[in-house]
C-alpha atoms as a PDB file:
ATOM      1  CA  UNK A   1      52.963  -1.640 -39.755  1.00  0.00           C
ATOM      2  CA  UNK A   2      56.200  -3.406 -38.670  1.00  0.00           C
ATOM      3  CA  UNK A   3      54.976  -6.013 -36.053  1.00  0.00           C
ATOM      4  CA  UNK A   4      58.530  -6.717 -35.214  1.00  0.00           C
ATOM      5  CA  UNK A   5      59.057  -3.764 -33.709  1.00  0.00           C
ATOM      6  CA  UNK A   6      55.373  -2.934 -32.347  1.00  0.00           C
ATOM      7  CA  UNK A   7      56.165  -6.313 -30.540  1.00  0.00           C
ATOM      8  CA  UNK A   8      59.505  -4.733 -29.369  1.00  0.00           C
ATOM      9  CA  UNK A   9      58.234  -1.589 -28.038  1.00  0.00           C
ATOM     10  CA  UNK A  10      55.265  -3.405 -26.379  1.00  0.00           C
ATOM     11  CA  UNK A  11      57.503  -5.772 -24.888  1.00  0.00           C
ATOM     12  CA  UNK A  12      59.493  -2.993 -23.294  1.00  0.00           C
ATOM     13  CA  UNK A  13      56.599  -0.793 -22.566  1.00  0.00           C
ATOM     14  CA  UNK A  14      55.603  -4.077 -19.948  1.00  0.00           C
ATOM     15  CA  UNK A  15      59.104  -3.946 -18.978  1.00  0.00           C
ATOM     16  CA  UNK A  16      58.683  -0.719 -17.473  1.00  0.00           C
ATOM     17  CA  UNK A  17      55.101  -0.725 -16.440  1.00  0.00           C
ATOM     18  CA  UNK A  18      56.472  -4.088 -13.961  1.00  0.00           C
ATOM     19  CA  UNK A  19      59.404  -1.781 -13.007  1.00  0.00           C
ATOM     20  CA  UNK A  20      57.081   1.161 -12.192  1.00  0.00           C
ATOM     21  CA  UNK A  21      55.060  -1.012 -10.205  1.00  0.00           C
ATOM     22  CA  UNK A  22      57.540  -2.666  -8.340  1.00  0.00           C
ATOM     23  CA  UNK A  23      59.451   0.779  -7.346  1.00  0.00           C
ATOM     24  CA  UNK A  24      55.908   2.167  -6.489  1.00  0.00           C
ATOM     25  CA  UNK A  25      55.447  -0.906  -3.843  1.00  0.00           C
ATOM     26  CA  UNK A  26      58.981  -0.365  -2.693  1.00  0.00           C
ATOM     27  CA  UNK A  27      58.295   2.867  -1.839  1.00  0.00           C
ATOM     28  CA  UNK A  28      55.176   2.401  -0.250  1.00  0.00           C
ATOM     29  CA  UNK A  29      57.208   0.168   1.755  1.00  0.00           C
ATOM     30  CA  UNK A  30      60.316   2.650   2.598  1.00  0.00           C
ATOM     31  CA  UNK A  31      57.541   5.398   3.381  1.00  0.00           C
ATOM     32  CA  UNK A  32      55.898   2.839   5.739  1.00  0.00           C
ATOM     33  CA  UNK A  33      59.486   2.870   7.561  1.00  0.00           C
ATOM     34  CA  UNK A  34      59.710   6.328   7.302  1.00  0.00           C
ATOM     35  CA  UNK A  35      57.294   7.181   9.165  1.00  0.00           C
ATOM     36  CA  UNK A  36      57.886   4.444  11.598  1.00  0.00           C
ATOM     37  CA  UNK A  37      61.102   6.075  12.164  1.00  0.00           C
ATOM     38  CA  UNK A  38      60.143   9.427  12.387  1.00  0.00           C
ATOM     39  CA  UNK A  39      57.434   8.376  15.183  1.00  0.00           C
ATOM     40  CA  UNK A  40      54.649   9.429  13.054  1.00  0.00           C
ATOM     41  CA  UNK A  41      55.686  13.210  13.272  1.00  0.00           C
ATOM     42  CA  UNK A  42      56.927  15.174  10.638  1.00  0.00           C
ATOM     43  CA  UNK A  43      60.282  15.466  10.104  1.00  0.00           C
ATOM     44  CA  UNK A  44      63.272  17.418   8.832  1.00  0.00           C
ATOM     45  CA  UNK A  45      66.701  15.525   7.968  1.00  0.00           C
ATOM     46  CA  UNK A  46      69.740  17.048   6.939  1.00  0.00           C
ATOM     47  CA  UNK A  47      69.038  16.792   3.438  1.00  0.00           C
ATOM     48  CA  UNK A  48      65.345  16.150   3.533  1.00  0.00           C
ATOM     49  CA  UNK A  49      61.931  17.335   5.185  1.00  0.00           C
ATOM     50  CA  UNK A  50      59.101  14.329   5.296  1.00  0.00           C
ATOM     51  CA  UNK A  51      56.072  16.486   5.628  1.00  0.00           C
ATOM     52  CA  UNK A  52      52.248  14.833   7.242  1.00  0.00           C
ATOM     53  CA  UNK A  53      49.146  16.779   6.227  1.00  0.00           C
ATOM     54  CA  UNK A  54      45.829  16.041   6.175  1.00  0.00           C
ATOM     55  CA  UNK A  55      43.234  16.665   3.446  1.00  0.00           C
ATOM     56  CA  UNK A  56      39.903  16.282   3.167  1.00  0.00           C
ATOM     57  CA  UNK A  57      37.965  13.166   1.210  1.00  0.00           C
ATOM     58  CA  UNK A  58      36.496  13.400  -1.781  1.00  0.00           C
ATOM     59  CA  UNK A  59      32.574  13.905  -1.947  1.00  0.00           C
ATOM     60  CA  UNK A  60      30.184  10.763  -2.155  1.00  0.00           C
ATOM     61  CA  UNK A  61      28.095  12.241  -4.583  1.00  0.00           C
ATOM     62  CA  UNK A  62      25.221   9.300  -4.103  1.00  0.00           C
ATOM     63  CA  UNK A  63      24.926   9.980  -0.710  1.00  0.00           C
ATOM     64  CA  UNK A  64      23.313  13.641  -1.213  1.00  0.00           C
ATOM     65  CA  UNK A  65      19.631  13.035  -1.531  1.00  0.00           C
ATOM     66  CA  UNK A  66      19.637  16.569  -3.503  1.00  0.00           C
ATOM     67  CA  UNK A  67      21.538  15.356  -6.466  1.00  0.00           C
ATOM     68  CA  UNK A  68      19.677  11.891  -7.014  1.00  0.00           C
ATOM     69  CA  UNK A  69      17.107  13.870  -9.816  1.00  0.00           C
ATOM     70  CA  UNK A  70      19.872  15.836 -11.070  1.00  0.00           C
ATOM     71  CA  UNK A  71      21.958  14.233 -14.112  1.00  0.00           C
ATOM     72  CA  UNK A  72      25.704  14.973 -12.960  1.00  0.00           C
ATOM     73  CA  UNK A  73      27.056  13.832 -16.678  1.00  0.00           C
ATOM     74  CA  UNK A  74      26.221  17.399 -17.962  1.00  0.00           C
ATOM     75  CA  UNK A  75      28.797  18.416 -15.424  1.00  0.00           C
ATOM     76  CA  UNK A  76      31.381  16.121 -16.422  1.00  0.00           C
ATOM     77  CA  UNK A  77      35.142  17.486 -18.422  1.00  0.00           C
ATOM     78  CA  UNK A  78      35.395  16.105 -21.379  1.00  0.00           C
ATOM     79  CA  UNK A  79      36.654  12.843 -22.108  1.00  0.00           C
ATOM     80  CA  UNK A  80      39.953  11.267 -21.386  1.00  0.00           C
ATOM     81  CA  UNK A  81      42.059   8.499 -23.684  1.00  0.00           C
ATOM     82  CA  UNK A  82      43.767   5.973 -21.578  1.00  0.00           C
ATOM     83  CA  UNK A  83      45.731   3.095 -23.058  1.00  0.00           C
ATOM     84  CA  UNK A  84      46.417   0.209 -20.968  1.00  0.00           C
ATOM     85  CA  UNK A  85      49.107  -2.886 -22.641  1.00  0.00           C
ATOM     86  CA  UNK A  86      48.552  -6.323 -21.431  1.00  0.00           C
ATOM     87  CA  UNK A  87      50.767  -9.551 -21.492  1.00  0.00           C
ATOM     88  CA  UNK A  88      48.621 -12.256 -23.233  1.00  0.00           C
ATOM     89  CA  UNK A  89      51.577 -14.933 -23.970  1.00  0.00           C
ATOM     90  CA  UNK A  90      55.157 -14.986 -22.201  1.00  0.00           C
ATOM     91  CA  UNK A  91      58.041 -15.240 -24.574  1.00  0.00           C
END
């Protein structure tokens, strides 16, 4: 393995996951205004439509007295790989 370059790619892989993250609070923030601006209504521009629908919450499973005896990992997908790169030294 080339370390150099695992180093590299790791390096820019944080890069981009700090990017992400700060372009995912900025637009939490410009949503925020958004609907601020629109008064909390939905509402069509003149190149774009900012849409507010509701949906229903997920299902607290432990709260069902029903399920308690029943093992709910036989109804689980299969498993799924995540990788997740962390910064241990700044250079």
């Amino acid at each position: 393995m080339d370390i150099q370059m695992w180093e590299q790619k790791a390096k820019e892989l944080h890069h981009l996951e700090k990017l992400k993250n700060e372009c995912a609070a900025r637009a939490q923030e410009i949503k925020k205004e958004l609907i601020h601006l629109s008064g909390g209504q939905s509402y069509r521009g003149e190149n774009f439509v900012f849409t507010c629908h509701m949906r229903r919450g997920p299902i607290d499973y432990k709260r069902i007295p029903e399920l308690r005896s029943i093992d709910l990992d036989r109804y689980r997908k299969s498993y799924v790989t995540a990788w997740k790169l962390e910064c241990v030294r700044k250079k």
